[in-house]
N, C-alpha and C. Protein backbone atom coordinates (compact mmCIF):
# COMPACT_ATOMS: atom_id res chain seq x y z
N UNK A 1 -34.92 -2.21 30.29
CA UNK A 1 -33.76 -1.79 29.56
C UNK A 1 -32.79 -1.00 30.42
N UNK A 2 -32.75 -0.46 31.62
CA UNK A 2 -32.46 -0.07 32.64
C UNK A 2 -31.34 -0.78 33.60
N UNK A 3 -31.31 -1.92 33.12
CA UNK A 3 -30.66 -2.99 33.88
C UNK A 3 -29.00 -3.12 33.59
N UNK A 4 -28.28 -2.63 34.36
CA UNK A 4 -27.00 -2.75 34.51
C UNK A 4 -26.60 -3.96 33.46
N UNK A 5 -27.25 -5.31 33.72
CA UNK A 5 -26.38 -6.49 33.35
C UNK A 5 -26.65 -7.02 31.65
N UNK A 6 -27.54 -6.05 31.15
CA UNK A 6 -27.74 -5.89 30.06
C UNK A 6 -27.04 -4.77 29.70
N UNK A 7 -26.24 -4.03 29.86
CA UNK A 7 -25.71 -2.97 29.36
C UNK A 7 -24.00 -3.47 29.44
N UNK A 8 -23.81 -4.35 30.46
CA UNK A 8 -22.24 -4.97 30.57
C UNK A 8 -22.39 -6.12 29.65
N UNK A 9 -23.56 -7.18 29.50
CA UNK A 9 -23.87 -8.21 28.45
C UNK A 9 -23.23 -7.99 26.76
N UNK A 10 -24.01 -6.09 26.91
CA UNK A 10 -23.88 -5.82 25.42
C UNK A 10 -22.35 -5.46 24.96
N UNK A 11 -21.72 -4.94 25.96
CA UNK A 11 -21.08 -4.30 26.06
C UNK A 11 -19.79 -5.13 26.21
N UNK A 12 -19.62 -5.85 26.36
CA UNK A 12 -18.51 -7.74 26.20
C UNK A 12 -18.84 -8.25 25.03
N UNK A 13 -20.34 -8.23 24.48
CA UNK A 13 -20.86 -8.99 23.18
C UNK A 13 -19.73 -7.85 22.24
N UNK A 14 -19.75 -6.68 21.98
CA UNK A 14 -19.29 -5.90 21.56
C UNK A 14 -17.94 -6.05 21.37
N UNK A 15 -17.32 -6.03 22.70
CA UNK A 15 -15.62 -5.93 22.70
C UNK A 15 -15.24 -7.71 22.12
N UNK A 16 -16.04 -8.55 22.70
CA UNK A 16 -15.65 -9.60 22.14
C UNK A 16 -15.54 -9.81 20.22
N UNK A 17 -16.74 -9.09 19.66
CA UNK A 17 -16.95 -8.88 18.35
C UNK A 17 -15.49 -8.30 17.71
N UNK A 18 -15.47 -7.06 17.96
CA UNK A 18 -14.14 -6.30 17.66
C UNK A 18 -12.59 -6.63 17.85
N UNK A 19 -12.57 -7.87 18.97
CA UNK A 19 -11.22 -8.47 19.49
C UNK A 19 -11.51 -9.72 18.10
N UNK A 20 -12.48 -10.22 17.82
CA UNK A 20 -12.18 -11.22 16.74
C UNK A 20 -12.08 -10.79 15.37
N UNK A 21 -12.95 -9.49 15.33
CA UNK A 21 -12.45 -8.95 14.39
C UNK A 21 -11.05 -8.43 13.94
N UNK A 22 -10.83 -7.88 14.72
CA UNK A 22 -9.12 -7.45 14.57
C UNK A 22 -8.34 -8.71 14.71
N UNK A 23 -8.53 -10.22 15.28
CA UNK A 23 -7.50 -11.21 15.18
C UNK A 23 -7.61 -11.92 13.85
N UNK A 24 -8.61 -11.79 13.21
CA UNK A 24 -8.77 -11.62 11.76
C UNK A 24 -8.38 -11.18 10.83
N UNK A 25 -8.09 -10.02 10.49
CA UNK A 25 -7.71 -8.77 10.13
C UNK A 25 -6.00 -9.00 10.11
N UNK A 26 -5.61 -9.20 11.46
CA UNK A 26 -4.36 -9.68 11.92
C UNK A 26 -3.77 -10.64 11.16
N UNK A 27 -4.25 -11.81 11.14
CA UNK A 27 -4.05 -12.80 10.84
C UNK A 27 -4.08 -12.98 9.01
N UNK A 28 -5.43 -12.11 8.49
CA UNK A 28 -5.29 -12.23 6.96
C UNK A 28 -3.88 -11.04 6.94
N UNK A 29 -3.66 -10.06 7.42
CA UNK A 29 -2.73 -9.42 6.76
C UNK A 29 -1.07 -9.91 6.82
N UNK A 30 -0.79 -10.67 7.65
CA UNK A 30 0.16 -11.44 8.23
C UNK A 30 0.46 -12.44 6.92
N UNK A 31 -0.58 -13.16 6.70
CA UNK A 31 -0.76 -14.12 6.05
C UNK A 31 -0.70 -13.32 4.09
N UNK A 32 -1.09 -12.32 3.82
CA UNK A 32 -0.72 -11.44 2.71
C UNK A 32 0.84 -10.78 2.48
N UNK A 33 1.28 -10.85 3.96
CA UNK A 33 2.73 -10.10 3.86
C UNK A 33 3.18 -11.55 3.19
N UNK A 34 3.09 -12.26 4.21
CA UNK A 34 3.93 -13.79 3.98
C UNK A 34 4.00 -13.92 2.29
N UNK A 35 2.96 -13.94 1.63
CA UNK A 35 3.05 -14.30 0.14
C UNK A 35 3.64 -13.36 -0.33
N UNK A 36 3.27 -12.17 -0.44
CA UNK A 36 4.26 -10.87 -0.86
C UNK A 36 5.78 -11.68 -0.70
N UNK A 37 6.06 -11.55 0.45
CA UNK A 37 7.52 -11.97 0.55
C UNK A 37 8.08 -13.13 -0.06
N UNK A 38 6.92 -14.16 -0.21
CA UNK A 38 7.62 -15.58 -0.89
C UNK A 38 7.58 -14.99 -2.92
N UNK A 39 6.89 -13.72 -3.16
CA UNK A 39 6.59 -13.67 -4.35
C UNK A 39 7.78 -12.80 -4.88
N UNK A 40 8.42 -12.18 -3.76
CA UNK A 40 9.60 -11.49 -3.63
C UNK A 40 10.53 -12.45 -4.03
N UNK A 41 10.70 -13.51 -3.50
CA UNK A 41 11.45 -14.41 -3.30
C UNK A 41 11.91 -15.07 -4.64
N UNK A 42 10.98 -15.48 -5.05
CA UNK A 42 10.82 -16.39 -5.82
C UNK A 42 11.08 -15.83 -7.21
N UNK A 43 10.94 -14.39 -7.42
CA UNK A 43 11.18 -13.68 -8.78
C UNK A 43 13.26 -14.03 -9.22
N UNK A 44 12.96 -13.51 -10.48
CA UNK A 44 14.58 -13.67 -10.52
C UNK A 44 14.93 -12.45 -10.20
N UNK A 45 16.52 -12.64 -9.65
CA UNK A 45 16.76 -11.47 -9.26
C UNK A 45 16.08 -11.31 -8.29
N UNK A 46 15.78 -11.97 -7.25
CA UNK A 46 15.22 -12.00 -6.05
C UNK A 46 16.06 -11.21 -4.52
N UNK A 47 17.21 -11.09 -5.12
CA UNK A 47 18.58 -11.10 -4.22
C UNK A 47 18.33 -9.23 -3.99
N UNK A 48 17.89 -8.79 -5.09
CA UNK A 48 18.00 -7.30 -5.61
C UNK A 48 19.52 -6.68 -5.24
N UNK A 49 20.17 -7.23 -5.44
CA UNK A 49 21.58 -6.24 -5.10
C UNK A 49 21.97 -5.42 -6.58
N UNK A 50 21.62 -5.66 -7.88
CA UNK A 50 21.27 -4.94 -8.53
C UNK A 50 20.56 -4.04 -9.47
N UNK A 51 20.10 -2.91 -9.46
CA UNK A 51 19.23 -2.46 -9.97
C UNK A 51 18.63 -3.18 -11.02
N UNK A 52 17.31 -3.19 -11.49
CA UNK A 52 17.22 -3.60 -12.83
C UNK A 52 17.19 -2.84 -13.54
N UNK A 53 17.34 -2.64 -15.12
CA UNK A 53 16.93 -1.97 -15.90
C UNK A 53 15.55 -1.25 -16.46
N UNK A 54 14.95 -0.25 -16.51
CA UNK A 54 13.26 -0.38 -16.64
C UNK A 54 13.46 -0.79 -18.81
N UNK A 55 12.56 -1.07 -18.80
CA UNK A 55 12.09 -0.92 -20.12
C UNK A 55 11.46 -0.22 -21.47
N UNK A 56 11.77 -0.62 -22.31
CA UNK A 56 12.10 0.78 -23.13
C UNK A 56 10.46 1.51 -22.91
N UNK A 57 9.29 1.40 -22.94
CA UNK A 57 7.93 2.00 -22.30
C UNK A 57 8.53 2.89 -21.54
N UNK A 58 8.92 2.43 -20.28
CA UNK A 58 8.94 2.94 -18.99
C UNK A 58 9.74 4.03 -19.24
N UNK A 59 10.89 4.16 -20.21
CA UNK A 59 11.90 5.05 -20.10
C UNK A 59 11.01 6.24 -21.22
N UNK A 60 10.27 5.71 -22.45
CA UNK A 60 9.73 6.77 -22.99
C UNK A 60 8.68 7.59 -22.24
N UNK A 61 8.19 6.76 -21.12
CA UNK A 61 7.14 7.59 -20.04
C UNK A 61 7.74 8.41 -19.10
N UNK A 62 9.15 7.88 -18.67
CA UNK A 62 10.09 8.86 -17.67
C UNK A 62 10.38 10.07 -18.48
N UNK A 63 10.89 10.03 -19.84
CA UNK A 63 11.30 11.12 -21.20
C UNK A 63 10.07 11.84 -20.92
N UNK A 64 8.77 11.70 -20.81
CA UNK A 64 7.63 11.86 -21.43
C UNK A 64 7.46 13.32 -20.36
N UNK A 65 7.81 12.35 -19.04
CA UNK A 65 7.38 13.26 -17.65
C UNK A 65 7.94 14.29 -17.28
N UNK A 66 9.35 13.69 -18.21
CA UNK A 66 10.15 15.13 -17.52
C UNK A 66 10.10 16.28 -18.60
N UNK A 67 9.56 15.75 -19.41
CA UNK A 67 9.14 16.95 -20.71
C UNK A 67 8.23 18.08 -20.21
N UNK A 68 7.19 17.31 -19.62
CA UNK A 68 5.91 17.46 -18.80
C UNK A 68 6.28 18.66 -17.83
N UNK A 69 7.73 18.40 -16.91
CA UNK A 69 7.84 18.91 -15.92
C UNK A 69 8.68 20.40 -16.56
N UNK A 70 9.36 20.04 -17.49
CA UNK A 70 10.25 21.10 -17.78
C UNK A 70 9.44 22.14 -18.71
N UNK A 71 7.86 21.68 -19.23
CA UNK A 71 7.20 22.76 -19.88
C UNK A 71 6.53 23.15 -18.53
N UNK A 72 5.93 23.00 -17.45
CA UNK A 72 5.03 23.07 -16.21
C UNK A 72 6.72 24.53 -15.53
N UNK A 73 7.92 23.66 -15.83
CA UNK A 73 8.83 24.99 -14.71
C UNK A 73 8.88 26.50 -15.62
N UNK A 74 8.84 25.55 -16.98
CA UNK A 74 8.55 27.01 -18.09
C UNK A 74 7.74 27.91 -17.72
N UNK A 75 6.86 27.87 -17.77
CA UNK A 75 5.33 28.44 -18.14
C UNK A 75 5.34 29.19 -16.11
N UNK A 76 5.87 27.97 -14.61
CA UNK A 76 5.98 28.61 -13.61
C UNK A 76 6.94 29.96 -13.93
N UNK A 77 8.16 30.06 -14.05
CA UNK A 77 9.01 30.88 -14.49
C UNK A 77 8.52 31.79 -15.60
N UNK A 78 7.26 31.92 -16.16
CA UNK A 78 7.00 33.28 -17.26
C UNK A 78 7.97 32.92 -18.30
N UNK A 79 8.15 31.90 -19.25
CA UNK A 79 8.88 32.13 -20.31
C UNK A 79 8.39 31.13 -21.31
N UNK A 80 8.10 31.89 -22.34
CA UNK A 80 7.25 31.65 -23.40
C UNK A 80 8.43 30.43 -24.41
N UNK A 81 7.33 29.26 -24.62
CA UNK A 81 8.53 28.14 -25.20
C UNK A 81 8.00 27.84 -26.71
């Protein structure tokens, strides 16, 4: 076990492992952007030059948060609501 050419053997087995691993890795995430972007694409309003509107949920959860926030600056500030 002493032997130099077993320790450079392992030691290439290794880097070779990790170089295919990462061209892997590479390659699926490359390949995940790509669809992202065609899924971008493909929505309406794909162009985004204008905002969309959120929906009425979304806006009673924005109402909701900032309720949230303005009893949280209360209570920071000492004033009884």
């Amino acid at each position: 076990m002493t032997d130099p050419s077993f320790y450079m053997t392992m030691a290439a087995t290794a880097l070779a492992g990790v170089a295919i691993l990462a061209y892997t890795t590479l390659t699926g995430w490359r390949g995940w952007l790509a669809l992202k972007q065609q899924e971008l694409q493909h929505q309406p309003g794909g162009d985004r030059t204008a905002p969309a509107m959120p929906n009425a949920s979304a806006r009673i959860e924005i109402a909701d948060l900032k309720e949230r926030i303005r009893k949280l600056e209360a209570i920071a500030a000492g004033v009884d609501l």
